[in-house]
C-alpha atoms as a PDB file:
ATOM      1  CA  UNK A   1     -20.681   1.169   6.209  1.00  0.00           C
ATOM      2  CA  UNK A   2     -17.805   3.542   6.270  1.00  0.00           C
ATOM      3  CA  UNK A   3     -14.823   1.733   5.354  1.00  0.00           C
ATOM      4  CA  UNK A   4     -11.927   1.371   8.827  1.00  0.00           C
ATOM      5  CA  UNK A   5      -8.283   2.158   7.422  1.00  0.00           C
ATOM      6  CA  UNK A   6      -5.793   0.361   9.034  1.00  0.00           C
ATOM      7  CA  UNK A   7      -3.720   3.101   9.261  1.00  0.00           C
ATOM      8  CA  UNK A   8      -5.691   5.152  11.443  1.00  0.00           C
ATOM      9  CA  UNK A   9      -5.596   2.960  14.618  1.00  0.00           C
ATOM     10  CA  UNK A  10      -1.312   3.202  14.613  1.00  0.00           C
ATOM     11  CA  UNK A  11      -0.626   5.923  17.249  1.00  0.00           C
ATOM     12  CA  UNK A  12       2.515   8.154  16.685  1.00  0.00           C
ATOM     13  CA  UNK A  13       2.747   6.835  12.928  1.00  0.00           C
ATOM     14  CA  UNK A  14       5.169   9.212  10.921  1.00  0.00           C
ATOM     15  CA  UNK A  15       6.183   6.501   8.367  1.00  0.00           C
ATOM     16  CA  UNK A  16       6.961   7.513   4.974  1.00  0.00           C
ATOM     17  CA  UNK A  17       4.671   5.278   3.349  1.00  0.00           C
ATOM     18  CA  UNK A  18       1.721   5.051   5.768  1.00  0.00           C
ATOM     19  CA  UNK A  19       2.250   7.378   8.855  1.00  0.00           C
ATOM     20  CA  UNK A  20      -1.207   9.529   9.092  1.00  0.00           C
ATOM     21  CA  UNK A  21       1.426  12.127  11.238  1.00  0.00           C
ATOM     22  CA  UNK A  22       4.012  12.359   8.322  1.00  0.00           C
ATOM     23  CA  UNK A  23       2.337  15.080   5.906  1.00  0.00           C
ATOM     24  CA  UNK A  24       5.059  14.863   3.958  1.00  0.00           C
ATOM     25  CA  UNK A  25       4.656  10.956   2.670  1.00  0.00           C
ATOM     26  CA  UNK A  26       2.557   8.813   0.894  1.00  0.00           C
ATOM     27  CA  UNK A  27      -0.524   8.879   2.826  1.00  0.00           C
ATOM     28  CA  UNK A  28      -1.552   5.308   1.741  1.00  0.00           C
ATOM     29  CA  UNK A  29      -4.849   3.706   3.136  1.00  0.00           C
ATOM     30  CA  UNK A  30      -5.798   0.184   3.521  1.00  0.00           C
ATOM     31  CA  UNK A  31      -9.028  -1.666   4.057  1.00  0.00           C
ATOM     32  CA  UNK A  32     -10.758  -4.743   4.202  1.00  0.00           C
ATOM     33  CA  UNK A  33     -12.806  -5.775   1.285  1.00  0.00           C
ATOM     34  CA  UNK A  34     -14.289  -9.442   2.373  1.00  0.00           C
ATOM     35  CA  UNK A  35     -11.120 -11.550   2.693  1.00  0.00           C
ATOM     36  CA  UNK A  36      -8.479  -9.576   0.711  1.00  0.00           C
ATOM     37  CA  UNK A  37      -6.986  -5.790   2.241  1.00  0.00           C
ATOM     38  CA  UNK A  38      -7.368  -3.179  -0.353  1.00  0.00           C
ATOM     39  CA  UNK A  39      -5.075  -0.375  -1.024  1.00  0.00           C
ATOM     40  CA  UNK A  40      -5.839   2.440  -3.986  1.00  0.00           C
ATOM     41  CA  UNK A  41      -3.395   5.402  -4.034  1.00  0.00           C
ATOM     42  CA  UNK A  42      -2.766   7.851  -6.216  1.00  0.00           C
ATOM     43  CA  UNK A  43       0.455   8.895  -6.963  1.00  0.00           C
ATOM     44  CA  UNK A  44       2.190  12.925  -7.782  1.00  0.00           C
ATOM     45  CA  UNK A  45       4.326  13.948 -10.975  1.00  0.00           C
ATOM     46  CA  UNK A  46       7.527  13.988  -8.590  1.00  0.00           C
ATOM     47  CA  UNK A  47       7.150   9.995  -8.126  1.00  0.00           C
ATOM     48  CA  UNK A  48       7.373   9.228 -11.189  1.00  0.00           C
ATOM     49  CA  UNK A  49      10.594   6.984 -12.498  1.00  0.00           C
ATOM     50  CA  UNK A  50      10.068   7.431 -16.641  1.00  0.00           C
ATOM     51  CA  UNK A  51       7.915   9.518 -18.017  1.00  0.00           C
ATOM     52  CA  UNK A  52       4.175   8.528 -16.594  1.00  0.00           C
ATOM     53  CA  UNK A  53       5.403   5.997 -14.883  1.00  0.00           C
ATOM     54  CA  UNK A  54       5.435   5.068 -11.256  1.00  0.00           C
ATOM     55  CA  UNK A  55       9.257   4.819  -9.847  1.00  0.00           C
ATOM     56  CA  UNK A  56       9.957   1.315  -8.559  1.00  0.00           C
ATOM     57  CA  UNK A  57      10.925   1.880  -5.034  1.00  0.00           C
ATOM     58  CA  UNK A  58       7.939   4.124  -4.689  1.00  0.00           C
ATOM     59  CA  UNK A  59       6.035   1.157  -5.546  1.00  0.00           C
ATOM     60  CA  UNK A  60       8.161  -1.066  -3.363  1.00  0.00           C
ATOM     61  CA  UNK A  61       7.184   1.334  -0.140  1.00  0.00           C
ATOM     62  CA  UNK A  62       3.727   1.398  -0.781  1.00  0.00           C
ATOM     63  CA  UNK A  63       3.588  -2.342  -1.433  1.00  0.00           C
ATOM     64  CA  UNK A  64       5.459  -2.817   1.810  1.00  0.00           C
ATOM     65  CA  UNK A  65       3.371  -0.595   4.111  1.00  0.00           C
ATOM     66  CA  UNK A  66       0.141  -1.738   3.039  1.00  0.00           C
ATOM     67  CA  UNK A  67       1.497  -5.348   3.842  1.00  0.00           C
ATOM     68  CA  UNK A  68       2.318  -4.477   7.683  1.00  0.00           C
ATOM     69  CA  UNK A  69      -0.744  -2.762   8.182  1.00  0.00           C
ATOM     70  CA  UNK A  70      -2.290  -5.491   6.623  1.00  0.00           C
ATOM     71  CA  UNK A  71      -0.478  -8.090   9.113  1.00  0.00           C
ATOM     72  CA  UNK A  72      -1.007  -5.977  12.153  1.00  0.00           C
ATOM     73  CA  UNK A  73      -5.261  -5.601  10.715  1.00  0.00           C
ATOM     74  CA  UNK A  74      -5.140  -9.806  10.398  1.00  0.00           C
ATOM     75  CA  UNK A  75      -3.867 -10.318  13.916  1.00  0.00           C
ATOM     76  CA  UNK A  76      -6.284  -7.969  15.334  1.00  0.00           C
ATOM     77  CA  UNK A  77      -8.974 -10.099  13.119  1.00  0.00           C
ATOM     78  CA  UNK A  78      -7.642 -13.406  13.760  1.00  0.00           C
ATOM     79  CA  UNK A  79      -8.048 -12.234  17.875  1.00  0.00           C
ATOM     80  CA  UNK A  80     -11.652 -11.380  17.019  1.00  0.00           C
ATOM     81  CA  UNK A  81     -10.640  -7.596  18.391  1.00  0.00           C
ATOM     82  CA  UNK A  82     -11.286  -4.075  17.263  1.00  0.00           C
ATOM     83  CA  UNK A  83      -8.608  -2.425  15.289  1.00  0.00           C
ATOM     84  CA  UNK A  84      -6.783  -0.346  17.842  1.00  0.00           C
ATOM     85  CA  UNK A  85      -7.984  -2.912  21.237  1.00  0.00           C
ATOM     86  CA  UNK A  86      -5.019  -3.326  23.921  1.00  0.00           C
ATOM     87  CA  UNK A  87      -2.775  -4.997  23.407  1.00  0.00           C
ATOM     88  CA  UNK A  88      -1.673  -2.541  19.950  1.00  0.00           C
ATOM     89  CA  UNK A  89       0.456  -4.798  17.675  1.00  0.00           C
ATOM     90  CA  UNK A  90       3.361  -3.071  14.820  1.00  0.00           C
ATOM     91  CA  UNK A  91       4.828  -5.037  12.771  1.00  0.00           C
ATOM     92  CA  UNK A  92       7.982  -5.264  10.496  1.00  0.00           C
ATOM     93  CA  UNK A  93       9.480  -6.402   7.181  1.00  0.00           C
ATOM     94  CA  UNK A  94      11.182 -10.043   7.290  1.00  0.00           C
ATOM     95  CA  UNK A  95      11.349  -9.936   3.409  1.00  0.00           C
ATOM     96  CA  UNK A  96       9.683  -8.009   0.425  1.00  0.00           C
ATOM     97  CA  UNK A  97      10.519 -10.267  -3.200  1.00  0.00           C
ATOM     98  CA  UNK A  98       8.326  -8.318  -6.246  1.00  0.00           C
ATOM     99  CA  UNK A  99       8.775  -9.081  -9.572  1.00  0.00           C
ATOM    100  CA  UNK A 100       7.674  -5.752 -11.905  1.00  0.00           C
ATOM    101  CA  UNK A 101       5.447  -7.438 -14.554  1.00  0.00           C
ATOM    102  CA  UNK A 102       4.871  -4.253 -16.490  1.00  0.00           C
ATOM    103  CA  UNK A 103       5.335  -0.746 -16.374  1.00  0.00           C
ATOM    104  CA  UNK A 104       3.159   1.436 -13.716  1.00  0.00           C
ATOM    105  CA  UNK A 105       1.072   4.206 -14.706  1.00  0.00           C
ATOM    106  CA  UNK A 106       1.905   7.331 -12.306  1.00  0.00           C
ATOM    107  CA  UNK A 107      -0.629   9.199 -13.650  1.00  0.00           C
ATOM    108  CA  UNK A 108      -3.815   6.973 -12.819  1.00  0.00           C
ATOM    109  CA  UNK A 109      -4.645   5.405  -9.590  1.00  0.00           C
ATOM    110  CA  UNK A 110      -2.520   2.270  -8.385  1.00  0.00           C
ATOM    111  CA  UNK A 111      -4.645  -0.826  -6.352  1.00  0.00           C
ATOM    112  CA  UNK A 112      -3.514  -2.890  -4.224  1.00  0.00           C
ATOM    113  CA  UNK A 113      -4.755  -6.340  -3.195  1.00  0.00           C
ATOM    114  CA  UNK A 114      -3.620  -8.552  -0.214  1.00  0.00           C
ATOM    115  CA  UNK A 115      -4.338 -12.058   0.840  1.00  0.00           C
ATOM    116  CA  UNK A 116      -2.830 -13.643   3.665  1.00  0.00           C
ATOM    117  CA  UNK A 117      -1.379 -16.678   2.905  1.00  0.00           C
ATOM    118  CA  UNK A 118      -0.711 -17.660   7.070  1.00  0.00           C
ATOM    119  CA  UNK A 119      -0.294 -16.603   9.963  1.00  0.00           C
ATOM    120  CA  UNK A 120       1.712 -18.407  12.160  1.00  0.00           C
ATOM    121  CA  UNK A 121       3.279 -17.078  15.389  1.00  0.00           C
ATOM    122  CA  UNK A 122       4.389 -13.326  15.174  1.00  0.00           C
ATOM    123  CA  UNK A 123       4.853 -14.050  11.282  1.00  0.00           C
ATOM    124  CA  UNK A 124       2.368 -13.573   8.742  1.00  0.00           C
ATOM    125  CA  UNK A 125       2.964 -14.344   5.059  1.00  0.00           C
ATOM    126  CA  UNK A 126       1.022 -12.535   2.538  1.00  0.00           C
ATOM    127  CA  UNK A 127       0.382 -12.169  -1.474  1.00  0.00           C
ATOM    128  CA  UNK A 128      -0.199  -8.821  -3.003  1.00  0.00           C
ATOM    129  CA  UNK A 129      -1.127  -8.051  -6.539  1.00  0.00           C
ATOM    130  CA  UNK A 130      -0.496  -4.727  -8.312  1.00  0.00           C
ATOM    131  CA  UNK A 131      -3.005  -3.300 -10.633  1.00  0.00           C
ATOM    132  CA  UNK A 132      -2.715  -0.268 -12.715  1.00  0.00           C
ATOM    133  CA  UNK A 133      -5.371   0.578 -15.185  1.00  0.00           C
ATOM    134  CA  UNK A 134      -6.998  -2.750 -14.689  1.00  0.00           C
ATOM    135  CA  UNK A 135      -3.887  -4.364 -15.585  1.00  0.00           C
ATOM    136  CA  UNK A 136      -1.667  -6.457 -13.338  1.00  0.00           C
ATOM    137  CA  UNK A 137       1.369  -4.844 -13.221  1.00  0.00           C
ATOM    138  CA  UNK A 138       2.946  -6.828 -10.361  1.00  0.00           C
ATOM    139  CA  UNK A 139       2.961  -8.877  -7.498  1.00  0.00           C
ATOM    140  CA  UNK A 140       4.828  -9.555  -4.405  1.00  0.00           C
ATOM    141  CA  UNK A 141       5.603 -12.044  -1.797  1.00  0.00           C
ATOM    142  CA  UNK A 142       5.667 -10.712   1.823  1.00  0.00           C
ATOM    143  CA  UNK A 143       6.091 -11.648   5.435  1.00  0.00           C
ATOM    144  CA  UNK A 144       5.972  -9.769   7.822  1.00  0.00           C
ATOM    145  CA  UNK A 145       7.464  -9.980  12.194  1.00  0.00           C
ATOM    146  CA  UNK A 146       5.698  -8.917  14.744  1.00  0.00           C
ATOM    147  CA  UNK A 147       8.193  -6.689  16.756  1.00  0.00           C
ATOM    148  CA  UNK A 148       5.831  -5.024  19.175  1.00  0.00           C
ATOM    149  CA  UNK A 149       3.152  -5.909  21.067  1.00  0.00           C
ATOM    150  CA  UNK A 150       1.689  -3.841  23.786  1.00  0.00           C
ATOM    151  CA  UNK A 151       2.704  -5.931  26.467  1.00  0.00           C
ATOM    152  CA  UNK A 152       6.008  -4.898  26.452  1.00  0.00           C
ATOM    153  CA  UNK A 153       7.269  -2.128  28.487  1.00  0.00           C
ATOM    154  CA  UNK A 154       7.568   0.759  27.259  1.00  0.00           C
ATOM    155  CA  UNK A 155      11.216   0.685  27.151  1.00  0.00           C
ATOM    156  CA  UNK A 156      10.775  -2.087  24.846  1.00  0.00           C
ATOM    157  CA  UNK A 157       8.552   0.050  22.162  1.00  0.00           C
ATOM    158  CA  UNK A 158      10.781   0.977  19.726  1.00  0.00           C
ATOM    159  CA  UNK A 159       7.840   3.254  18.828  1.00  0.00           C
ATOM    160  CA  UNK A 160       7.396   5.181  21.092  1.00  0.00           C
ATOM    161  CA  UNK A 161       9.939   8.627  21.962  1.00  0.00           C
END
């Protein structure tokens, strides 16, 4: 089965980290894999913060925007709907704590693994765990607001031009 990535059911994305439309950015992907969302991106020399090694708030962003995809993907899941069903849900950092266990590698792939730890409301509360090489390399506590849901008008989408 071909794997869905979150990121392609977020119309008009042009996010740094995860926006499909922003050509320019990180381009990262997420996915499901059983209970956990997945995340594997590779990073480019120019990311780098010491030699061969990935640049903290480069890690930070990706960290961060596979955690609201991941929120949005759980609420759609938790709803028993399709990604991208009406009504389309975006969601927004309440707080992103990481502790940096060990240095990064920039030059090999980076993986990314989410649980959710609940979802409550328009908040949802996740783990993610940082693995370069094999190696955990960090981990981070998340949670994430739902700030748009598509029964607002659209002068209420902050989304949306």
């Amino acid at each position: 089965m071909e794997k869905q990535y979150f990121q392609d059911y977020v119309p008009g994305n042009v996010c740094f980290g995860c926006g499909n439309l922003n050509h320019e950015g990180l381009q990262i992907k997420s996915f499901w894999e059983g209970e956990e969302a997945v995340c594997i991106w590779r990073s480019q020399e120019k990311y780098h913060g010491w030699a061969d090694v990935l640049n903290g708030g480069i890690m930070a962003t990706i960290i961060d925007c596979h955690c609201m995809n991941t929120a949005m993907a759980a609420a759609y899941r938790s709803e028993g709907r399709a990604l991208g069903s009406q009504p389309e849900y975006r969601y927004a950092t309440g707080t992103l704590s990481i502790k940096y266990l060990k240095p990064t590698s920039n030059l090999e792939p980076v993986e990314l693994r989410t649980q959710i730890v609940e979802q409550k409301g328009r908040k949802t509360i996740m783990h993610c765990d940082i693995y370069s090489e094999g190696k955990k390399t960090a981990e981070a506590e998340v949670i994430a607001i739902r700030v748009y849901d598509g029964s607002q008008t659209s002068e209420d989408n902050p989304f949306r031009g």
